[in-house]
N, C-alpha and C. Protein backbone atom coordinates (compact mmCIF):
# COMPACT_ATOMS: atom_id res chain seq x y z
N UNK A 1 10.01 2.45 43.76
CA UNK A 1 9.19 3.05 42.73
C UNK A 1 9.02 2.03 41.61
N UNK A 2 7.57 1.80 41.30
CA UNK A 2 7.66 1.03 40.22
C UNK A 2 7.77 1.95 38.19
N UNK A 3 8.28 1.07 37.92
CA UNK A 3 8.85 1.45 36.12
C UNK A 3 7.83 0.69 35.49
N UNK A 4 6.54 1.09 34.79
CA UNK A 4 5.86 0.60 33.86
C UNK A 4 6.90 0.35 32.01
N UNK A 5 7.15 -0.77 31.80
CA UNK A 5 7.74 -0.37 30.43
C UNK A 5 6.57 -0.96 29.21
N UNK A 6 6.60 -0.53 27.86
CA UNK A 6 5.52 -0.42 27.00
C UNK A 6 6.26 -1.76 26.44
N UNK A 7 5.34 -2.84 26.24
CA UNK A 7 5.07 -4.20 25.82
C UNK A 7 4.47 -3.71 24.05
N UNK A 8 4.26 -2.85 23.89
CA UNK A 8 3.90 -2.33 22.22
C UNK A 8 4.82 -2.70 21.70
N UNK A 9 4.37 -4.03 20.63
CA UNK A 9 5.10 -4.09 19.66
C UNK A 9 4.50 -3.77 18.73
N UNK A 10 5.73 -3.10 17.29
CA UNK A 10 5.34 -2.55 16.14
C UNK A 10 4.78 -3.06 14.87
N UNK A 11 3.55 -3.40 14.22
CA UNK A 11 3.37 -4.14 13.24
C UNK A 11 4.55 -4.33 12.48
N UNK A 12 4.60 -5.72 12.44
CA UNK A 12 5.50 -6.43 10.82
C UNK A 12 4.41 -6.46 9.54
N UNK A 13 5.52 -5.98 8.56
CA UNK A 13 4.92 -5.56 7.66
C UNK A 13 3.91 -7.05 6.79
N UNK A 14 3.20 -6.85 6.36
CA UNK A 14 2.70 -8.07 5.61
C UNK A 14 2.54 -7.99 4.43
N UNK A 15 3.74 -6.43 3.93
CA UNK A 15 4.01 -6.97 2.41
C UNK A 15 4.99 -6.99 1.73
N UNK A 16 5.44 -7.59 0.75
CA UNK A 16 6.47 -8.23 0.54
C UNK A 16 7.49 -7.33 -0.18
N UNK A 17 9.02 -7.34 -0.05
CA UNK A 17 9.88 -6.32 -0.45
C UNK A 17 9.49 -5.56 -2.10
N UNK A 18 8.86 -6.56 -3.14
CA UNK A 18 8.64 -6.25 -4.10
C UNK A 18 7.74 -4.84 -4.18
N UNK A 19 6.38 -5.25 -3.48
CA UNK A 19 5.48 -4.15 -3.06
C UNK A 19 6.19 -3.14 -2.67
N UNK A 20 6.69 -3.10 -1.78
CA UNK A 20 7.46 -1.62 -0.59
C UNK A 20 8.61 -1.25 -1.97
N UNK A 21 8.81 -2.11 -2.66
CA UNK A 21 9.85 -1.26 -3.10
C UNK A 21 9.27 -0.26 -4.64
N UNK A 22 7.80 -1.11 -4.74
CA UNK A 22 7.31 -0.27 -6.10
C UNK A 22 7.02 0.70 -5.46
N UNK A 23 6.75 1.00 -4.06
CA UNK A 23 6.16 2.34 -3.41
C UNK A 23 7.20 3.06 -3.30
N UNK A 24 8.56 2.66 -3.26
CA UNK A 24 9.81 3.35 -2.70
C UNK A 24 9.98 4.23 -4.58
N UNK A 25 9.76 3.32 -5.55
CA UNK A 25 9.98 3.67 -6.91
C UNK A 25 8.51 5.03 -7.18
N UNK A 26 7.67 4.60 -7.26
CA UNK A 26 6.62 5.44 -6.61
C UNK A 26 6.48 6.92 -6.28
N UNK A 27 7.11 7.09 -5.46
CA UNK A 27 7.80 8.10 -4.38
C UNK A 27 8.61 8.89 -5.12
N UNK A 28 9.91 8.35 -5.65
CA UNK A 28 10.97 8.80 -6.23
C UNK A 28 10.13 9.68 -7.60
N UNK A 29 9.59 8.60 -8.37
CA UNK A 29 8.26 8.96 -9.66
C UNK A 29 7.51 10.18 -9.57
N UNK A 30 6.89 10.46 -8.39
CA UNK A 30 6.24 11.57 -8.27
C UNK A 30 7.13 12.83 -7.73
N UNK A 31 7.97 12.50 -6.70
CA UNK A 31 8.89 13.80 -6.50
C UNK A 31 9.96 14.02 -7.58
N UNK A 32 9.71 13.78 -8.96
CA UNK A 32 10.63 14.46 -9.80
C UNK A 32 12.44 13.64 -9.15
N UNK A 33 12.55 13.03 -8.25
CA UNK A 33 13.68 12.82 -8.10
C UNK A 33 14.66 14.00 -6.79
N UNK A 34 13.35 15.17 -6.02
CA UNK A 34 14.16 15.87 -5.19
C UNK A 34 12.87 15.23 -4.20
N UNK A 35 13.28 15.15 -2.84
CA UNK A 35 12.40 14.67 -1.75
C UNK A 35 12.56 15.50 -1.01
N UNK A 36 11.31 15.86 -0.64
CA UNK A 36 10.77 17.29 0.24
C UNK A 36 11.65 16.39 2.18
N UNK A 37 11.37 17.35 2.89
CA UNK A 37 11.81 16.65 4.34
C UNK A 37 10.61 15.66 4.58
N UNK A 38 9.41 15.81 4.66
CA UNK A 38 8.05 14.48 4.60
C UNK A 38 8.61 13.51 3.98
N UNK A 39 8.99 13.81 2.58
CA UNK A 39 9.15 12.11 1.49
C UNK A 39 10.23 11.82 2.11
N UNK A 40 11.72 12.50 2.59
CA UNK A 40 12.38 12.06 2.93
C UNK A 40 12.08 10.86 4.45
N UNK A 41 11.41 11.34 4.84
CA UNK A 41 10.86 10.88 6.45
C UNK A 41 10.22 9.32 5.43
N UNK A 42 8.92 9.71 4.95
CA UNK A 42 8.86 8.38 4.22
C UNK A 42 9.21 7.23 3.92
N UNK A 43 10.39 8.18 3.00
CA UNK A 43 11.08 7.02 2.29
C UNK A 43 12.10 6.12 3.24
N UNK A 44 12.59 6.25 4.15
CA UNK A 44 13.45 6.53 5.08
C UNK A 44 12.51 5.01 5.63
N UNK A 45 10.94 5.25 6.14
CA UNK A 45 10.35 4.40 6.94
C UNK A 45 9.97 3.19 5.67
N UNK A 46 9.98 3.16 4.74
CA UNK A 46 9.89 2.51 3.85
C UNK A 46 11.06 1.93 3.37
N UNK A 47 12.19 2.11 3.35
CA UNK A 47 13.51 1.39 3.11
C UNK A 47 13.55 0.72 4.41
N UNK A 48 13.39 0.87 5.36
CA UNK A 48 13.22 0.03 6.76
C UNK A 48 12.10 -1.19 6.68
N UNK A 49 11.28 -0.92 6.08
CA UNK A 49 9.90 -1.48 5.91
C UNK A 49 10.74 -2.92 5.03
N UNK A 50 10.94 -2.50 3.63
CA UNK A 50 11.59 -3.27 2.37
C UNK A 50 12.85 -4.00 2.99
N UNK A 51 13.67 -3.48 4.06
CA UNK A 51 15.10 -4.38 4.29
C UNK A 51 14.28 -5.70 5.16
N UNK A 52 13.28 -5.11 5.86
CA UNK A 52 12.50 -6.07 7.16
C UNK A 52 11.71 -7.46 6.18
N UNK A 53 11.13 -6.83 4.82
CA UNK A 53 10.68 -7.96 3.95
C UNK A 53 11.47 -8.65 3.25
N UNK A 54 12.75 -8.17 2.93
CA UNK A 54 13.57 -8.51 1.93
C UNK A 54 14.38 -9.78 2.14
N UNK A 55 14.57 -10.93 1.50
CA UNK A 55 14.92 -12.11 1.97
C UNK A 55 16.35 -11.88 1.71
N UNK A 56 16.69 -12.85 2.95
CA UNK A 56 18.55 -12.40 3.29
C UNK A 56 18.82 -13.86 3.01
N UNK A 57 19.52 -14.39 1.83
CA UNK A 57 20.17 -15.40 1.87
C UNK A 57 21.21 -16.06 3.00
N UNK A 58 21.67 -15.07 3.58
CA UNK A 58 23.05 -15.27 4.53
C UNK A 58 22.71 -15.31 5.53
N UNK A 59 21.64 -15.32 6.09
CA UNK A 59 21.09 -14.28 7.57
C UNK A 59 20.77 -16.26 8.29
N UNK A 60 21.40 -16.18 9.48
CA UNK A 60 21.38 -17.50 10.10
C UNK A 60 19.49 -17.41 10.57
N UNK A 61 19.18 -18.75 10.20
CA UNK A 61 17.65 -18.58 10.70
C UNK A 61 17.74 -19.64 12.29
């Protein structure tokens, strides 16, 4: 039997931790500081987004 597997890779982000993180500030700004289960989902894909831009001094290249 053949196994098709998905070759989809996920866009890298093309903007920079500063950006993602005024959106992460953003977010927080408009929900008063309580995050519905959506913003939570959000924010969640957006702290993933910001660690992926965020420059790692330590990180072996």
């Amino acid at each position: 039997m053949l196994h098709i597997m998905s070759t989809t890779v996920e866009a890298v982000s093309e903007r920079s931790a500063a950006e993602v993180n005024e959106e992460i500030r953003a977010l927080w700004r408009r929900s008063g500081g309580r995050l519905t289960t959506e913003q939570r989902a959000q924010y969640q894909r957006l702290v993933m987004e910001w660690a992926a831009a965020a420059p790692h001094p330590h990180r072996a290249v």
